[in-house]
Protein backbone atom coordinates (compact mmCIF):
# COMPACT_ATOMS: atom_id res chain seq x y z
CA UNK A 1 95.31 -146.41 103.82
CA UNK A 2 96.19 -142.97 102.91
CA UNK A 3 99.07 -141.07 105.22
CA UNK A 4 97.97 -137.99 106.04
CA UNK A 5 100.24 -134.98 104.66
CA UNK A 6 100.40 -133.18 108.22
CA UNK A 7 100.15 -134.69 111.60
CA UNK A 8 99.53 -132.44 114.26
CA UNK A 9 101.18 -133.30 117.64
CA UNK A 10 100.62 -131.14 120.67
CA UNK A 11 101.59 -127.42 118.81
CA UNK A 12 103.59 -128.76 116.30
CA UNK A 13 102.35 -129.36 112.43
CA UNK A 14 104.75 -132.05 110.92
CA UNK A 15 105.12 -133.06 107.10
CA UNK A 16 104.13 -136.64 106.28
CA UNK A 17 107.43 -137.23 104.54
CA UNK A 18 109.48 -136.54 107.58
CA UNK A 19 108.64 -139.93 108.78
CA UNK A 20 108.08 -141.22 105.19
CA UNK A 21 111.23 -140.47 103.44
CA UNK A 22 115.07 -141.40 103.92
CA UNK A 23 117.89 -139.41 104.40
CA UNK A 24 121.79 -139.78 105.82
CA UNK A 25 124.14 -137.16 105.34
CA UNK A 26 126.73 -138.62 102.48
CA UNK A 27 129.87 -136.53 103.85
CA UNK A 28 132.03 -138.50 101.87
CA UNK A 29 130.36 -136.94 98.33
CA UNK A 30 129.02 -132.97 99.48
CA UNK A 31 132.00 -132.47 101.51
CA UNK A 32 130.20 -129.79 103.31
CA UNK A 33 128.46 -128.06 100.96
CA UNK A 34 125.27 -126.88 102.77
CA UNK A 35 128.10 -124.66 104.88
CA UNK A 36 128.94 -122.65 101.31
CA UNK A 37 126.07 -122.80 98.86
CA UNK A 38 123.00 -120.14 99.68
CA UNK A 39 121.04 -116.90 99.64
CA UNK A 40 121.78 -116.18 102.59
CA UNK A 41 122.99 -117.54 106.24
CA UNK A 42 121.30 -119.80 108.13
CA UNK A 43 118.54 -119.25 109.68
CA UNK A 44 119.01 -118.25 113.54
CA UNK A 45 116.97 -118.02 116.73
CA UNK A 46 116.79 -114.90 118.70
CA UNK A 47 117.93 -116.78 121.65
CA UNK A 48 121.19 -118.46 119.37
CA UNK A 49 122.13 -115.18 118.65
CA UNK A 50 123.21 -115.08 122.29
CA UNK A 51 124.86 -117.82 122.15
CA UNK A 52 127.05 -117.42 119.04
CA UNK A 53 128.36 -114.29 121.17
CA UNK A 54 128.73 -116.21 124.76
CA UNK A 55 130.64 -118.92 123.22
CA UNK A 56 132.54 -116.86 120.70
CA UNK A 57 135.82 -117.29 122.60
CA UNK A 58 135.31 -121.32 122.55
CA UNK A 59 134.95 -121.68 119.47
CA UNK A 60 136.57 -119.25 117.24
CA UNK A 61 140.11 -120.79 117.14
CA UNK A 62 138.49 -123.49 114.89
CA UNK A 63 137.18 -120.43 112.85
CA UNK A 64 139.55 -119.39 109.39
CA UNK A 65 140.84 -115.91 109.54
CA UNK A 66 138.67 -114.25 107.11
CA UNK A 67 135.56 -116.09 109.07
CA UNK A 68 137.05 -114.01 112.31
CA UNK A 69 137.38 -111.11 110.55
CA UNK A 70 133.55 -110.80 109.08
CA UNK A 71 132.16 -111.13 112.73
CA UNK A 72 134.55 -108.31 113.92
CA UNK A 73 132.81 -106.44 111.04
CA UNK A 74 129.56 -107.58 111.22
CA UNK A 75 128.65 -108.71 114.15
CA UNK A 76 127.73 -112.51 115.18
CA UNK A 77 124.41 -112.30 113.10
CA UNK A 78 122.79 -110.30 110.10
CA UNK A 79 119.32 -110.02 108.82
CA UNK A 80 118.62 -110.76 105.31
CA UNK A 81 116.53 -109.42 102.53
CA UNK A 82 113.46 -111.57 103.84
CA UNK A 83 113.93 -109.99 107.43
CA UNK A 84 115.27 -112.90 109.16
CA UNK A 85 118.30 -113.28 111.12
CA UNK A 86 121.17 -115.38 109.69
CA UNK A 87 124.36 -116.09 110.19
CA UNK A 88 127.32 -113.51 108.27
CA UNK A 89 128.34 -115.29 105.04
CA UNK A 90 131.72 -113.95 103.93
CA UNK A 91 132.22 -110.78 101.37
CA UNK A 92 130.95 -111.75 98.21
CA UNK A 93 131.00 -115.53 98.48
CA UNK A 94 128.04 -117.73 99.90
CA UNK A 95 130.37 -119.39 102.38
CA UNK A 96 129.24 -119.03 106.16
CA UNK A 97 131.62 -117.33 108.74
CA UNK A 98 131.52 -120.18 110.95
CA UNK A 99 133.21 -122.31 108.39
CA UNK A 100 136.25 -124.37 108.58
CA UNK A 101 138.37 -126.25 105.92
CA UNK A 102 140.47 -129.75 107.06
CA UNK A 103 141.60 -129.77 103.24
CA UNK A 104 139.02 -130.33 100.35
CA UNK A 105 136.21 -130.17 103.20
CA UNK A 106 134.25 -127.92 105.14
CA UNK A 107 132.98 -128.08 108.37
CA UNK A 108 131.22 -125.86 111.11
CA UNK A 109 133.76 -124.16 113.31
CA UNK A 110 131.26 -124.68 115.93
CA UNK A 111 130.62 -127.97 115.64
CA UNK A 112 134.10 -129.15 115.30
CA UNK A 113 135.37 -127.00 119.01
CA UNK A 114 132.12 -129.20 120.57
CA UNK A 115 133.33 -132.11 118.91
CA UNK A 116 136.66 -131.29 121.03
CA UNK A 117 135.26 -130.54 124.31
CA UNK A 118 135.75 -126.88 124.17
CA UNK A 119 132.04 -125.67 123.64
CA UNK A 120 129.09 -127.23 125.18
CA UNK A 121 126.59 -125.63 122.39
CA UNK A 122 126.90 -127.48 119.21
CA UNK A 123 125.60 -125.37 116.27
CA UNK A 124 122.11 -123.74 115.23
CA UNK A 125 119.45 -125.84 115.59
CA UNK A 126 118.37 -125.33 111.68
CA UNK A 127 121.62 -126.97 110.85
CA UNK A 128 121.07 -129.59 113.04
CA UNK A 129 117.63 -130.20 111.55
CA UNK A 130 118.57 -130.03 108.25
CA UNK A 131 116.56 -131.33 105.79
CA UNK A 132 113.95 -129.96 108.41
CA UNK A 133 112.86 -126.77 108.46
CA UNK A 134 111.13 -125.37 111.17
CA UNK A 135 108.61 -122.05 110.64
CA UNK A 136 106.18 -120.69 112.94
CA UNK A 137 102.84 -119.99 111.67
CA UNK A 138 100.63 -117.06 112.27
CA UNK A 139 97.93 -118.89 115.14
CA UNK A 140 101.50 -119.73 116.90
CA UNK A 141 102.20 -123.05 115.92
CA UNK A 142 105.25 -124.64 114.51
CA UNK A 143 105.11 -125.90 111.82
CA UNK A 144 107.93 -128.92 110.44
CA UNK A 145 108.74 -129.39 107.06
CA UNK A 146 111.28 -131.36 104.86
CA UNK A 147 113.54 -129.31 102.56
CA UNK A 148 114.96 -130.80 99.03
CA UNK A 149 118.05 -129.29 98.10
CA UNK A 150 119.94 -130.47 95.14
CA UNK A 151 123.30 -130.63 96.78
CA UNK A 152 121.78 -132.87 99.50
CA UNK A 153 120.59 -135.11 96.60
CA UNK A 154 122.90 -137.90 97.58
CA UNK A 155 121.88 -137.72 101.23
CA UNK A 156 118.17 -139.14 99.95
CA UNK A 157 119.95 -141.35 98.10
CA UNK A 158 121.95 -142.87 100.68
CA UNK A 159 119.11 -142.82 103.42
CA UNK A 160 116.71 -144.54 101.07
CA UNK A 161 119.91 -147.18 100.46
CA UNK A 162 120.48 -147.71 104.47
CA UNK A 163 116.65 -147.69 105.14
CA UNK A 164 117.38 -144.52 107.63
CA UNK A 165 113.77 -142.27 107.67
CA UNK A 166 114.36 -138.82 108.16
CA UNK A 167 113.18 -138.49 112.06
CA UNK A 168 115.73 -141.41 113.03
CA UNK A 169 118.77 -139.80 111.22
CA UNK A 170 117.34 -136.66 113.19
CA UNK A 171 116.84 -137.93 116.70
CA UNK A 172 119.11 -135.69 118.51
CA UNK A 173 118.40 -132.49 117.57
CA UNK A 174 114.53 -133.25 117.08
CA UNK A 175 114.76 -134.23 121.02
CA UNK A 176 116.85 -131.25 122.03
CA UNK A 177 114.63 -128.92 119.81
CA UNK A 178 111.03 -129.78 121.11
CA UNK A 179 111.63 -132.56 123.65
CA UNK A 180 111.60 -136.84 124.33
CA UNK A 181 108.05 -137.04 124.90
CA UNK A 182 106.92 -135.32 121.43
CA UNK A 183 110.10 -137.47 119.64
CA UNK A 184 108.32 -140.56 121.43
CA UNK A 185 105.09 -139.61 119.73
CA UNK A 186 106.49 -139.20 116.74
CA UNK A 187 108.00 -142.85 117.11
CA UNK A 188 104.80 -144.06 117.54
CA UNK A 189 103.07 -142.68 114.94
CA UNK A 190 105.54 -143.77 112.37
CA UNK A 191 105.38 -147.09 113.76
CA UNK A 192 101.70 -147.15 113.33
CA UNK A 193 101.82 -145.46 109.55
CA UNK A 194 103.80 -148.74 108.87
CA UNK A 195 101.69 -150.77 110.22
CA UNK A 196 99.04 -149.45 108.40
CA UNK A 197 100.41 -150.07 105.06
C-alpha cells in the first residue's frame, strides 16, 4: 500500500513522514545547537509575543547578560527579512537572546526557569515542535511539516536507532499545540499505516 504524503485531519494538513520517520533529540552530540545556528530567530506566535513579556521577570535570571541586554534594546520580539516575528538573536552572532550556557552547552533560558518551577510557560511552541514546522496556508488551514536540518542530523539518527517516530518523541507539545483528540487521531492513523504495510 502506498502512504499517502499528506493526511488531512480536521483543519490540519500533516506530512506523511511525521509519523513515518524517527527522531530523538541527541543532546549529548548538538549540545544545543538549534539555540545558535540560523537566519534568523525563531519563529513566534502573535499571542507568545505576550507571553515572552508577561513572564519576562520569571525567567530572565536564567538569561546571560548580553541576552538581557538585547531585549532592553530590542524588545522581546523582532520581525525578520521574510516579515515574520522571531525571537532577537544577539548583535552579530546567530545565537538567540533566550540562551543560556551550563559550560560547553546551551540551553533555553526559558525552558530551564520552567524546568525549576519558576515559569509555568515553557518555550515557543516552534521549538517545542521542532523538527515540525507548522505554517498556515492561504484557505486557513495548518499545515504540518517535518524540517531536516543538518545539525539535527544525529537526532534522525538516534530516533531511527531507538525506534522513536517523530509524533511520539513529540507528544507533548503536539497535544498542547492542537489538542488530545487530534494527537489520538493521529495515533490511530499511524497505527493503521503500520498495519497496512
Amino acid at each position: 500500500m502506498n502512504i499517502p504524503s499528506i493526511i488531512q485531519i480536521g483543519d490540519i494538513l500533516v506530512s506523511s513522514e511525521v509519523l513515518t520517520e524517527y527522531f530523538c533529540c541527541d543532546y549529548e552530540t548538538c549540545r544545543g545547537a538549534c539555540c545558535l545556528i540560523g537566519d534568523s530567530g525563531a519563529p513566534l506566535l502573535e499571542s507568545e509575543t505576550a507571553l515572552l513579556e508577561k513572564h519576562y521577570p520569571q525567567y530572565e535570571a536564567w538569561m546571560s547578560v548580553e541576552g538581557r541586554e538585547k531585549i532592553a534594546e530590542t524588545g522581546f520580539f523582532t520581525v525578520d527579512v521574510d516579515g515574520d516575528l522571531v525571537t532577537p538573536l544577539l548583535r552579530g552572532s546567530e545565537e538567540c537572546a533566550y540562551t543560556r550556557f551550563e559550560g560547553e552547552s546551551c540551553f533555553c533560558a526559558i525552558e530551564r526557569a520552567h524546568c525549576a518551577g519558576r515559569c509555568p510557560w515553557v518555550k515557543p511552541i516552534s521549538c517545542r515542535l521542532y523538527p515540525i514546522r507548522a505554517s498556515i496556508l492561504r484557505n486557513g488551514l495548518t499545515a504540518l511539516n517535518l524540517h531536516r536540518w543538518e545539525i539535527c542530523r544525529c537526532a534522525f539518527e538516534k530516533g531511527r536507532k531507538e525506534g522513536v517516530p517523530v509524533y511520539k518523541f513529540l507528544r507533548e507539545p503536539l497535544i498542547d499545540a492542537y489538542g488530545a483528540s487530534f494527537y489520538d487521531e493521529l495515533c490511530e492513523v499511524a497505527a493503521a499505516l503500520d498495519q497496512s504495510h
